[in-house]
C-alpha atoms as a PDB file:
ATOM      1  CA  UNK A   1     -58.341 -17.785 -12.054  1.00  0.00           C
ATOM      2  CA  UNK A   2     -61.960 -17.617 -10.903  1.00  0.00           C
ATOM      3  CA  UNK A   3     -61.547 -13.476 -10.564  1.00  0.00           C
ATOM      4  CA  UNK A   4     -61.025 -13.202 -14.412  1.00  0.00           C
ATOM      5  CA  UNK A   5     -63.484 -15.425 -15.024  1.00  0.00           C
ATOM      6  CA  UNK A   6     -65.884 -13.727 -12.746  1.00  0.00           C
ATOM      7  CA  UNK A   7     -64.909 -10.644 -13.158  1.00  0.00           C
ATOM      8  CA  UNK A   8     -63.756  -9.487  -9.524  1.00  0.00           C
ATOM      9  CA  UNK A   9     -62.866 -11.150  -6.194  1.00  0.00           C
ATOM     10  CA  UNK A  10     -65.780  -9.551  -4.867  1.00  0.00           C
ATOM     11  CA  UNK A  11     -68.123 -11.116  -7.534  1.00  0.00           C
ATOM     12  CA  UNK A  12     -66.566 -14.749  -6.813  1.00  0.00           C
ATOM     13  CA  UNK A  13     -66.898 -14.704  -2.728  1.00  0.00           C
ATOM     14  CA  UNK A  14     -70.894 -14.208  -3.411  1.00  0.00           C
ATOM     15  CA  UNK A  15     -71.293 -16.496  -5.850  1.00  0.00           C
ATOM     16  CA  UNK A  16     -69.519 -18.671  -3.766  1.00  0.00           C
ATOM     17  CA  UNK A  17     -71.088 -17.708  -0.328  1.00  0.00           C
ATOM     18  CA  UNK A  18     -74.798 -17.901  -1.998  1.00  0.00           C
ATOM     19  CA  UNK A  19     -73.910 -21.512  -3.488  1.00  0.00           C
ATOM     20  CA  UNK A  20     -72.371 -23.083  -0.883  1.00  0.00           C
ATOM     21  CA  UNK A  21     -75.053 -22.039   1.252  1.00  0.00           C
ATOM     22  CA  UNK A  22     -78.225 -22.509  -1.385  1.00  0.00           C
ATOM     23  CA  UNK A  23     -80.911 -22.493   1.496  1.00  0.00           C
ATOM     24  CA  UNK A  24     -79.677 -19.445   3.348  1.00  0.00           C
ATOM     25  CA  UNK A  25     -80.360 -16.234   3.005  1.00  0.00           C
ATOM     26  CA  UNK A  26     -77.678 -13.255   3.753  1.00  0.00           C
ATOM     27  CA  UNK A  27     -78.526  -9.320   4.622  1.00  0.00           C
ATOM     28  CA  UNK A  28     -75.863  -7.130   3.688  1.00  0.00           C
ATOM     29  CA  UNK A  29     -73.774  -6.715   6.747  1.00  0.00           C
ATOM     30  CA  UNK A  30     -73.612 -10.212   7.245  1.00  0.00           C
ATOM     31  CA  UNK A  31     -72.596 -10.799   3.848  1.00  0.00           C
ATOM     32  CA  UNK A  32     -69.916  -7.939   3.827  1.00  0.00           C
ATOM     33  CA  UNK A  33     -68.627  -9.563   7.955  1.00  0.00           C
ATOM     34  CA  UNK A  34     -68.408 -12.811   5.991  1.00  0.00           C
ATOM     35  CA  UNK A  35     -66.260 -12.840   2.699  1.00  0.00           C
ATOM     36  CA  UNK A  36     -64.122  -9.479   4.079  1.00  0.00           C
ATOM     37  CA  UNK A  37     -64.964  -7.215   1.033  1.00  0.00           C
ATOM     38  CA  UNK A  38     -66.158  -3.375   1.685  1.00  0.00           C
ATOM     39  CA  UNK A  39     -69.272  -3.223   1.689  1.00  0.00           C
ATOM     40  CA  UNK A  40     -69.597  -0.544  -1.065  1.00  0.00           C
ATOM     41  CA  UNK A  41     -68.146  -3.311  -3.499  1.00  0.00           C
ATOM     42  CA  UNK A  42     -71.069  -5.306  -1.840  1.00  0.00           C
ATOM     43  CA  UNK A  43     -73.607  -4.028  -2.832  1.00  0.00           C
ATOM     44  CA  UNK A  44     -72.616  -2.971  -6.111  1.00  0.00           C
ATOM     45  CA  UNK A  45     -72.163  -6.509  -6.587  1.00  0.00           C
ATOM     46  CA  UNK A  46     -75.084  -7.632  -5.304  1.00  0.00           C
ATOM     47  CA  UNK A  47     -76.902  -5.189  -7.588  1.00  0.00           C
ATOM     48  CA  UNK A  48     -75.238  -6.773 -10.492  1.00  0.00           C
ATOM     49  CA  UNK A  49     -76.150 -10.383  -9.784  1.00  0.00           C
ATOM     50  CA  UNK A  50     -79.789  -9.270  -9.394  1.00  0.00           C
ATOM     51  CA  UNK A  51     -80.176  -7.616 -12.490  1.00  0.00           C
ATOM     52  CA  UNK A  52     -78.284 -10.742 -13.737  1.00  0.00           C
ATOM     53  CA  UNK A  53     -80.844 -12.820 -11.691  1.00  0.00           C
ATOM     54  CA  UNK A  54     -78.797 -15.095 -10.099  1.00  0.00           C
ATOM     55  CA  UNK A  55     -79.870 -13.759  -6.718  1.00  0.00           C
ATOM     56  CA  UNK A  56     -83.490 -12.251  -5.501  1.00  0.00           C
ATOM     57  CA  UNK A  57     -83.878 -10.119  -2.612  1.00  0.00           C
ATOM     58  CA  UNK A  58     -86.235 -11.075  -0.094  1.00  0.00           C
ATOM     59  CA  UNK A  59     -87.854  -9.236   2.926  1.00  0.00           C
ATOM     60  CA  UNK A  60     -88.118 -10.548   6.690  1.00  0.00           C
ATOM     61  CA  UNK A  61     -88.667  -9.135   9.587  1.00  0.00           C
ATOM     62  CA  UNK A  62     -88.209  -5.180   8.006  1.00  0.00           C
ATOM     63  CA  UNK A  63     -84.718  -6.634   6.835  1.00  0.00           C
ATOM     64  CA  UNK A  64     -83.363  -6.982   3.399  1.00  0.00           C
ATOM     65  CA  UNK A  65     -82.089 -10.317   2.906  1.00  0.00           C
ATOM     66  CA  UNK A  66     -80.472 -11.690  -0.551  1.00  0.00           C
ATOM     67  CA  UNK A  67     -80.431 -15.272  -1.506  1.00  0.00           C
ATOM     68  CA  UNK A  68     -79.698 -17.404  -4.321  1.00  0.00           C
ATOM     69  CA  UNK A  69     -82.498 -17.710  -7.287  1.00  0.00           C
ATOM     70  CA  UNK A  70     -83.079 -21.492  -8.184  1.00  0.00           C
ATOM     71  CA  UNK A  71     -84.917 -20.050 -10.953  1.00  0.00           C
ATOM     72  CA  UNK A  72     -82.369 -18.627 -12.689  1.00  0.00           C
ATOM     73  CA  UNK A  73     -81.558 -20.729 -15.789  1.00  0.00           C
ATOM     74  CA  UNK A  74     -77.677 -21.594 -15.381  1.00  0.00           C
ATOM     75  CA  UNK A  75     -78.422 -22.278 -11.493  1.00  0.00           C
ATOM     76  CA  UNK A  76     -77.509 -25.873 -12.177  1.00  0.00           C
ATOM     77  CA  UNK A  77     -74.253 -25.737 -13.644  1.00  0.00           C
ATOM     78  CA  UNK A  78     -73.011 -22.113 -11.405  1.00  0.00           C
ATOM     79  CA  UNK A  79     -73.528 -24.495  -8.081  1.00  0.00           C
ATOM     80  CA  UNK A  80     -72.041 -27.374  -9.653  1.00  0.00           C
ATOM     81  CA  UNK A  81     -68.956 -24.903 -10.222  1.00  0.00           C
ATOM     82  CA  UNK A  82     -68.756 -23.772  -7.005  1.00  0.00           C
ATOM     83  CA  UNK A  83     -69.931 -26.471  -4.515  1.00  0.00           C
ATOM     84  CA  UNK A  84     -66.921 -28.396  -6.751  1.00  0.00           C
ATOM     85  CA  UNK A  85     -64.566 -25.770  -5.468  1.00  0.00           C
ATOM     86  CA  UNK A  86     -61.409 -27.150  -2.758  1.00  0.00           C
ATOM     87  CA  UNK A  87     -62.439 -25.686   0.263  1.00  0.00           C
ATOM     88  CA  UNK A  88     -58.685 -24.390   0.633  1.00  0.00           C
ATOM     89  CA  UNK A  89     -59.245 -22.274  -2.785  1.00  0.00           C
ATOM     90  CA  UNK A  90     -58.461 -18.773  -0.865  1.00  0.00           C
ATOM     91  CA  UNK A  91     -61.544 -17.455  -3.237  1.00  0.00           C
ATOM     92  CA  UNK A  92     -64.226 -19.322  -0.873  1.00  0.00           C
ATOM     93  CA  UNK A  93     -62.018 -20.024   2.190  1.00  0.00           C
ATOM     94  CA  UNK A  94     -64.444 -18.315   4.091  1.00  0.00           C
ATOM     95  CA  UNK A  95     -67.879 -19.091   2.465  1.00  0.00           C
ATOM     96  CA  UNK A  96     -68.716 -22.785   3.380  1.00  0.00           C
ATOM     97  CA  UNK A  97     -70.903 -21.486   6.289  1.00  0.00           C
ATOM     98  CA  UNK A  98     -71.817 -25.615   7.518  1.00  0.00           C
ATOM     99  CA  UNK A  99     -68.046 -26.136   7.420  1.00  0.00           C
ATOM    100  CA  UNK A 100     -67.544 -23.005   9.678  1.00  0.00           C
ATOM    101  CA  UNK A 101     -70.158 -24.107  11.822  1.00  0.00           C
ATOM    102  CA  UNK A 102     -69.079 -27.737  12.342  1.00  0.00           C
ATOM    103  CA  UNK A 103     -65.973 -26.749  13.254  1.00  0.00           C
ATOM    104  CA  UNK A 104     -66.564 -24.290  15.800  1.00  0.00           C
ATOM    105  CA  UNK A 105     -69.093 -26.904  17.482  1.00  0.00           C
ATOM    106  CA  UNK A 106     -66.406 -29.816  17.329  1.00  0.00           C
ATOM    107  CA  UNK A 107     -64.466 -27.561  19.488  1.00  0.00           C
ATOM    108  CA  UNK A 108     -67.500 -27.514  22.203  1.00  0.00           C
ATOM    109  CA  UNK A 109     -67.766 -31.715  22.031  1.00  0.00           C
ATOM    110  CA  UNK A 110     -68.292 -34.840  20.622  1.00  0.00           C
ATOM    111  CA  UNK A 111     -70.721 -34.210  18.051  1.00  0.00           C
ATOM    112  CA  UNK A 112     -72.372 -37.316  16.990  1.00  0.00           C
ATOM    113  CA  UNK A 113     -75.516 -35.839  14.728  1.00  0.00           C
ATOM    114  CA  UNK A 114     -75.644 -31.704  13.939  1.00  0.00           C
ATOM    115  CA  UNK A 115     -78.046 -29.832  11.850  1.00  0.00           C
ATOM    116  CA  UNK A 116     -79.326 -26.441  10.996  1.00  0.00           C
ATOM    117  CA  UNK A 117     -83.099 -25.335  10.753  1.00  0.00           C
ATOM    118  CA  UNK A 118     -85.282 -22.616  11.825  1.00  0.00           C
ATOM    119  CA  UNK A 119     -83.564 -19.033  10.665  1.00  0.00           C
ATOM    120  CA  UNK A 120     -81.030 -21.310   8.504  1.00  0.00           C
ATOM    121  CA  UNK A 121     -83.193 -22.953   5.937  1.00  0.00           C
ATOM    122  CA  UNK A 122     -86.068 -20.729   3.960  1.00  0.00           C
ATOM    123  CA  UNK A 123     -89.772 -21.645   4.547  1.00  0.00           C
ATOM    124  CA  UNK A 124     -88.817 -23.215   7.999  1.00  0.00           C
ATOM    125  CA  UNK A 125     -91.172 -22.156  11.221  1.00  0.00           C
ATOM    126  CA  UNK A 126     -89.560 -24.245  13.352  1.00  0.00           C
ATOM    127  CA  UNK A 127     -88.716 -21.826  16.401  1.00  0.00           C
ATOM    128  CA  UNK A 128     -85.272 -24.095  16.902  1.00  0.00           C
ATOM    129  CA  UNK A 129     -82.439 -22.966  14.869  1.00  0.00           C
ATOM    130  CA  UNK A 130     -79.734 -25.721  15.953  1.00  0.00           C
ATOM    131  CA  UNK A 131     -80.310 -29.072  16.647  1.00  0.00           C
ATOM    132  CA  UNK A 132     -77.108 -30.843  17.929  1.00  0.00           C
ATOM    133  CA  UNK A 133     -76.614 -34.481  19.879  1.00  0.00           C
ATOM    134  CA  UNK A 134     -73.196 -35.467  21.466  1.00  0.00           C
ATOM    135  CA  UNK A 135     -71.673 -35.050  24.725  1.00  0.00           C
ATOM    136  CA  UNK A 136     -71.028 -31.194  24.390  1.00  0.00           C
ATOM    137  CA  UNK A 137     -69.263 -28.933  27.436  1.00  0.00           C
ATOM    138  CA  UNK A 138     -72.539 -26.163  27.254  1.00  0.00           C
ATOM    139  CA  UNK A 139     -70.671 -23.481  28.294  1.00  0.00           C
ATOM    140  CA  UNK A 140     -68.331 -23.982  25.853  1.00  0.00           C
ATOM    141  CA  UNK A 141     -70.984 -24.324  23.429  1.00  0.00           C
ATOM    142  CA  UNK A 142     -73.100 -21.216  24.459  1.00  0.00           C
ATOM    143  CA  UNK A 143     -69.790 -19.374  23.430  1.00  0.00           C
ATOM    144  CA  UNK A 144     -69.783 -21.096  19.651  1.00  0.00           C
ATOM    145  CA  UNK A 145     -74.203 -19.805  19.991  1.00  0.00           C
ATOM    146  CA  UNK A 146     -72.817 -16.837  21.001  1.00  0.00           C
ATOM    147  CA  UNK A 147     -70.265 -15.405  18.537  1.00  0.00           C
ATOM    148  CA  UNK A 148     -72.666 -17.084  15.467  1.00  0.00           C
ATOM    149  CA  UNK A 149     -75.320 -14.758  16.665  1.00  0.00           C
ATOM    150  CA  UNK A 150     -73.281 -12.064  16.695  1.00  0.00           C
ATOM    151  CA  UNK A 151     -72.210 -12.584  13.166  1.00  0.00           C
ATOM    152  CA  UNK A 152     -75.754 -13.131  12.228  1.00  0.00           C
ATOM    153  CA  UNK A 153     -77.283 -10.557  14.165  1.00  0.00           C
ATOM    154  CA  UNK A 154     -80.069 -11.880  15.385  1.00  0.00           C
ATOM    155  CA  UNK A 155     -80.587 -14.295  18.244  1.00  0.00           C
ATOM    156  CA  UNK A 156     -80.234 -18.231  17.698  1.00  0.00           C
ATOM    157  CA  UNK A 157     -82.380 -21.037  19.609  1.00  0.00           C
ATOM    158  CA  UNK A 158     -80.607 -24.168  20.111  1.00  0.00           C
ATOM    159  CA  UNK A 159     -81.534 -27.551  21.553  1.00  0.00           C
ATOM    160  CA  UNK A 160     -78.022 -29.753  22.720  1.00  0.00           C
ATOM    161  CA  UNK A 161     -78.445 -33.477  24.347  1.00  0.00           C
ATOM    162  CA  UNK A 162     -76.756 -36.495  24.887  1.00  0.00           C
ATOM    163  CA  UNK A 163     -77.426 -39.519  22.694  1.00  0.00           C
ATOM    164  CA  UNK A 164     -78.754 -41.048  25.844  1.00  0.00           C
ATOM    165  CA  UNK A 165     -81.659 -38.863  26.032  1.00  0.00           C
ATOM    166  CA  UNK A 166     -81.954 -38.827  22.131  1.00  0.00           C
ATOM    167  CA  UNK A 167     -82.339 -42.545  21.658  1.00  0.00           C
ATOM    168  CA  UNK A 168     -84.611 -42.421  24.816  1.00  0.00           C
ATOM    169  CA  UNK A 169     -86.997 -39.647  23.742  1.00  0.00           C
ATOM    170  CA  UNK A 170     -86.610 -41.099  20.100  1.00  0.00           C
ATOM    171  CA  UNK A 171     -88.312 -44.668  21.200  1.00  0.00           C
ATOM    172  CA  UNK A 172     -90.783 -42.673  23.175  1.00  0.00           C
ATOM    173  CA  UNK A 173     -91.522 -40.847  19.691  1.00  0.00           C
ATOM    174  CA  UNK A 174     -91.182 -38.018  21.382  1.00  0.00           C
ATOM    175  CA  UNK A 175     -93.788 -35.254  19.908  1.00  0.00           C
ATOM    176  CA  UNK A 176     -90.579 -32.637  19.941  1.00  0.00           C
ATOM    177  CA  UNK A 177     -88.117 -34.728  18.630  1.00  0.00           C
ATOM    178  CA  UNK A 178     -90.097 -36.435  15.791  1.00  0.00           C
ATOM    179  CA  UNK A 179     -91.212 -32.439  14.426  1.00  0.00           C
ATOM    180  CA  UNK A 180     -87.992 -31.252  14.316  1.00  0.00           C
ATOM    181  CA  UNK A 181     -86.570 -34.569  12.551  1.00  0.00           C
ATOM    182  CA  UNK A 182     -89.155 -33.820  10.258  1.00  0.00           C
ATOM    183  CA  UNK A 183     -88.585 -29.933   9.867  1.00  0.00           C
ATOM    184  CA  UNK A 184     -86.441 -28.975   6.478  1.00  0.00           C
ATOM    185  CA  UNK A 185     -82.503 -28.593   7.747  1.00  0.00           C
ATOM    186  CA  UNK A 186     -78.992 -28.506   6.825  1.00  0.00           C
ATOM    187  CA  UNK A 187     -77.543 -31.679   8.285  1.00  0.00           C
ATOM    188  CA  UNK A 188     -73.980 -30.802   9.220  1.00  0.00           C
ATOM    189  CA  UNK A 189     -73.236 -34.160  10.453  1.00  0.00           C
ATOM    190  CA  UNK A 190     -75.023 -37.413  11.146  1.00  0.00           C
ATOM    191  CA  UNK A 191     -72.367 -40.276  12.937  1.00  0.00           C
ATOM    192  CA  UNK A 192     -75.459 -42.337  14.437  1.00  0.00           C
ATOM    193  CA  UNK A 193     -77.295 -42.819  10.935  1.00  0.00           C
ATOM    194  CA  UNK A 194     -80.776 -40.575  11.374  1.00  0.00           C
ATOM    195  CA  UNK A 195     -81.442 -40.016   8.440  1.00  0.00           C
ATOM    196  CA  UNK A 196     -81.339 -42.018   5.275  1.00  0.00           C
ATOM    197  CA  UNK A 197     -79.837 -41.037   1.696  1.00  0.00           C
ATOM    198  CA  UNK A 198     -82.869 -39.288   0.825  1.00  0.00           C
ATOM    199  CA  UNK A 199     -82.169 -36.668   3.247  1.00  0.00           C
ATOM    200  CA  UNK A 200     -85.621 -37.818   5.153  1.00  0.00           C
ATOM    201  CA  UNK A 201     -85.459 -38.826   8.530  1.00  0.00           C
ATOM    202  CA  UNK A 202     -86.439 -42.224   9.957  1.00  0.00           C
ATOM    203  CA  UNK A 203     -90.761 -41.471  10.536  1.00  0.00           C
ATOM    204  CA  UNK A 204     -92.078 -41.525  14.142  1.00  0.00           C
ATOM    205  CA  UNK A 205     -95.324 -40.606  14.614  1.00  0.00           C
ATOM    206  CA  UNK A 206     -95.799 -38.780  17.741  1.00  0.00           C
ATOM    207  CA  UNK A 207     -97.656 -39.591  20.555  1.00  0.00           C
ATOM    208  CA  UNK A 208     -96.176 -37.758  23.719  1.00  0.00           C
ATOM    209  CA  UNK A 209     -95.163 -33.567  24.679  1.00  0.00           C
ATOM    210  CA  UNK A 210     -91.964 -32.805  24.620  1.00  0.00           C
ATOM    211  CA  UNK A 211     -89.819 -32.608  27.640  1.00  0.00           C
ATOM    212  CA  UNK A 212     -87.485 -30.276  28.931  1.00  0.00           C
ATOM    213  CA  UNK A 213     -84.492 -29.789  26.500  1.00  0.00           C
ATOM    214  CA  UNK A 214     -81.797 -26.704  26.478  1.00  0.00           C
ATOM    215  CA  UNK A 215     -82.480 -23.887  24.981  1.00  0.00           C
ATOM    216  CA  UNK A 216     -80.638 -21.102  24.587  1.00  0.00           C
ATOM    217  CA  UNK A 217     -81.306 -17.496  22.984  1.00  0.00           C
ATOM    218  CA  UNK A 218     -79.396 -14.532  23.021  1.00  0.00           C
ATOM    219  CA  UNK A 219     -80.690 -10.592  22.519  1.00  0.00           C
ATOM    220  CA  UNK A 220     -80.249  -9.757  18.174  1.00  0.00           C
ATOM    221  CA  UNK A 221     -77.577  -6.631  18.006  1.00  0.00           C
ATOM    222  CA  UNK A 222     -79.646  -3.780  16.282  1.00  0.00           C
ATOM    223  CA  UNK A 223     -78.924  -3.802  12.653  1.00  0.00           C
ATOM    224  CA  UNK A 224     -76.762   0.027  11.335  1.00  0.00           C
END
């Protein structure tokens, strides 16, 4: 249904990957890796939606990357088409990125509060790219770090601890804690009630240096 409407499969998988991930921006390869579509097709679709406007290109780090344009005038009503989409719909089975990346940290632990900043979320300088409290097996969860950055092919900083330490270093108003509750993100999930229907987290101010948290990066695969 959504191919003839569209116009191709390949058309409906980027619509679908760029607005179900509206904060995110894609380079080619990545794009091509995740809705399984030659990347010839790609990019001919990708050239289409720009001259359309529904996308923009953008450049970081001497990389092409292509997001969604929430200037184009239909933005509104395309992402209330496909965020509206059954995840099941085989046309987007594979393009709810946060989905994806739930999952495969569920699998590491308990996750009690999850979200996405830093290389996930345009604009963001925050230098962590995964923020994630629970009681999480880290090996386990280095190998969920590990095959993301492969698929995003570049390396991914990630901060994991117990809600122990999180409650601790949250009454301390930890200086760490309170920036990166502050920093724009992708909440993926949020059991213990951080932040409020607004989006906004609970405001700290901070006081003390941040201690000693895990962090984990891996080396970025050079880009063919």
């Amino acid at each position: 249904m959504f191919e003839q409407l569209f116009g191709s499969k390949t058309r409906v998988k980027l619509l679908s990957l760029f607005y179900n991930n509206p904060d995110r921006p894609f380079y080619v390869r990545e794009i091509t890796r995740k809705i399984d579509e030659q990347i010839n097709s790609v990019r001919r679709e990708l050239q289409n939606l720009l001259n359309i406007g529904i996308v923009r290109s953008v450049s970081q780090s001497n990389r092409l990357y292509y997001e969604v344009n929430p200037k184009y005038k239909f933005h509104k009503e395309l992402q209330s088409i496909f965020q509206q989409i059954p995840a099941k719909s085989k046309e987007i089975k594979q393009t709810k990125e946060e989905d994806q990346i739930l999952k495969s940290m569920q699998k590491a632990g308990n996750v009690r509060l999850a979200f996405l900043t830093g290389a996930f979320v345009r604009g963001s300088n925050q230098m962590i790219d995964i923020f994630i409290v629970g009681d999480m097996n880290k090996s386990q969860l280095s190998r969920v770090v590990s095959d993301l950055e492969k698929e995003m092919n570049r390396e991914l900083n990630y901060t994991s601890m117990t809600i122990e330490d999180f409650d601790y270093r949250r009454n301390l108003n930890d200086r760490f804690l309170t920036d990166i509750l502050d920093e724009n993100k992708i909440v993926l999930a949020d059991k213990i009630g951080v932040f409020a229907s607004t989006g906004k987290p609970i405001d700290t101010t901070a006081t003390d240096e941040p201690t000693k948290v895990d962090v984990v990066a891996g080396e970025p695969e050079a880009d063919k």
